[in-house]
Protein backbone atom coordinates (compact mmCIF):
# COMPACT_ATOMS: atom_id res chain seq x y z
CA UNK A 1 2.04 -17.81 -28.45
CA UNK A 2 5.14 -16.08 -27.44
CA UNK A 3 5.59 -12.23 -27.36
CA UNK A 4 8.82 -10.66 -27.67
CA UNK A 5 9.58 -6.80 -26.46
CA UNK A 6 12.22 -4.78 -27.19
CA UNK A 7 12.37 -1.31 -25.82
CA UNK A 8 14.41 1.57 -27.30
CA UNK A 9 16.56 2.68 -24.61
CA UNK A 10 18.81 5.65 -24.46
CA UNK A 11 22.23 5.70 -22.81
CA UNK A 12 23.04 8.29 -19.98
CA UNK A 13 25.75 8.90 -17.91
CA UNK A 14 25.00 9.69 -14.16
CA UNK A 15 27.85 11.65 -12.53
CA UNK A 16 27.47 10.05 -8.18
CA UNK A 17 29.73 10.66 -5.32
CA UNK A 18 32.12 7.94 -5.03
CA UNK A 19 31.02 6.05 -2.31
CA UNK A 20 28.09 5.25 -4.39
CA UNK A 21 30.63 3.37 -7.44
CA UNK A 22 30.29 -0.09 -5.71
CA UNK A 23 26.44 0.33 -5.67
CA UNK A 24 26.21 0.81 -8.96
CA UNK A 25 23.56 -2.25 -9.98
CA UNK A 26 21.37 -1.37 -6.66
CA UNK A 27 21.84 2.68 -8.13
CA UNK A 28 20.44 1.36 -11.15
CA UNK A 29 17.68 -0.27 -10.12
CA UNK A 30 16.86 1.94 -7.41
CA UNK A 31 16.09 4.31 -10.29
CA UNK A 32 14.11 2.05 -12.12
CA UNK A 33 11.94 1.06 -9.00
CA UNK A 34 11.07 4.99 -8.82
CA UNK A 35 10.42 4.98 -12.74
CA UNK A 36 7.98 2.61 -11.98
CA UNK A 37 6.37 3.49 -9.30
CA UNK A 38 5.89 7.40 -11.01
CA UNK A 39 4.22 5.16 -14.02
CA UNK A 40 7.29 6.73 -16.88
CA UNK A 41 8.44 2.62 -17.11
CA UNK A 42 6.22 -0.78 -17.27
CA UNK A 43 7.06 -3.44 -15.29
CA UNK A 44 8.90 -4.57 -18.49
CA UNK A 45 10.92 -1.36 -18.90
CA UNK A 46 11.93 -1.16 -15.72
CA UNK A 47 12.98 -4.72 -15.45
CA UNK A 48 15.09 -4.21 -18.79
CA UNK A 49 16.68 -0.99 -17.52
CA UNK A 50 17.80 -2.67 -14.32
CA UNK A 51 19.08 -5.77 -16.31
CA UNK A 52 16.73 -8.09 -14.79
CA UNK A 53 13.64 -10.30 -15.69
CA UNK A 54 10.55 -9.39 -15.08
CA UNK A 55 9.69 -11.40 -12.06
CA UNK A 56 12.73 -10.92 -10.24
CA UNK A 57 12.61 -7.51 -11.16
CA UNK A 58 9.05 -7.27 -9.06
CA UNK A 59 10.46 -9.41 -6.63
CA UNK A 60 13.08 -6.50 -5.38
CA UNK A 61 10.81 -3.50 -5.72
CA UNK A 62 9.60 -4.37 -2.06
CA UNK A 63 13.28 -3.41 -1.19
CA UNK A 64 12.57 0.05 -2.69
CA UNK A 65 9.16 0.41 -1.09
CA UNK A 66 7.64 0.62 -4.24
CA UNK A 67 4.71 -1.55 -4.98
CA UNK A 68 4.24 -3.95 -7.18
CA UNK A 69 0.46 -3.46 -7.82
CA UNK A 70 0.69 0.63 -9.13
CA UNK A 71 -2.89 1.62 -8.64
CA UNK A 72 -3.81 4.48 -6.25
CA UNK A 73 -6.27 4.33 -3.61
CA UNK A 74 -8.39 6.84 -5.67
CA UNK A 75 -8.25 4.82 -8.74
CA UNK A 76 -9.37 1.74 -6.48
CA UNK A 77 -12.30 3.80 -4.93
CA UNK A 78 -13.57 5.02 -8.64
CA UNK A 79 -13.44 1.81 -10.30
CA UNK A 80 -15.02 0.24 -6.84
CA UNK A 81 -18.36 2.93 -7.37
CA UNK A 82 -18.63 1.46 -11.11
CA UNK A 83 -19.92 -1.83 -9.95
């Protein structure tokens, strides 16, 4: 079974100093990475914004210091003291 997901996105422009115009992919997904990591995108979403698949979308996000697995410590500790 294959699934297919589309995600409604939204077009915005982002006003950047100059020197930033030949980053503009790495801008991109810079901003995705951080959407992310915050938990406002998926893995999916983020992957779409930055025009990228999925896996080499969480291949990069090391780059941006941003994890792929997006669990906190806490969360770790409070599922942990369930079993």
């Amino acid at each position: 079974m294959i699934f297919l997901y589309l995600y409604s996105m939204t077009t915005i422009t982002l006003q950047v100093p100059d020197t930033l115009g030949e980053y503009q992919n790495d801008t991109v997904r810079f901003i995705a990475a951080k959407l992310y990591e915050s938990g406002k995108l998926s893995l999916g979403q983020a992957a779409e914004m930055a025009g990228l698949s999925k896996r080499t979308f969480a291949e990069l996000l090391g780059d941006y210091n941003v994890s792929l697995i997006n669990y906190s410590l806490a969360d770790i500790v409070e599922d942990a003291a369930k079993f």
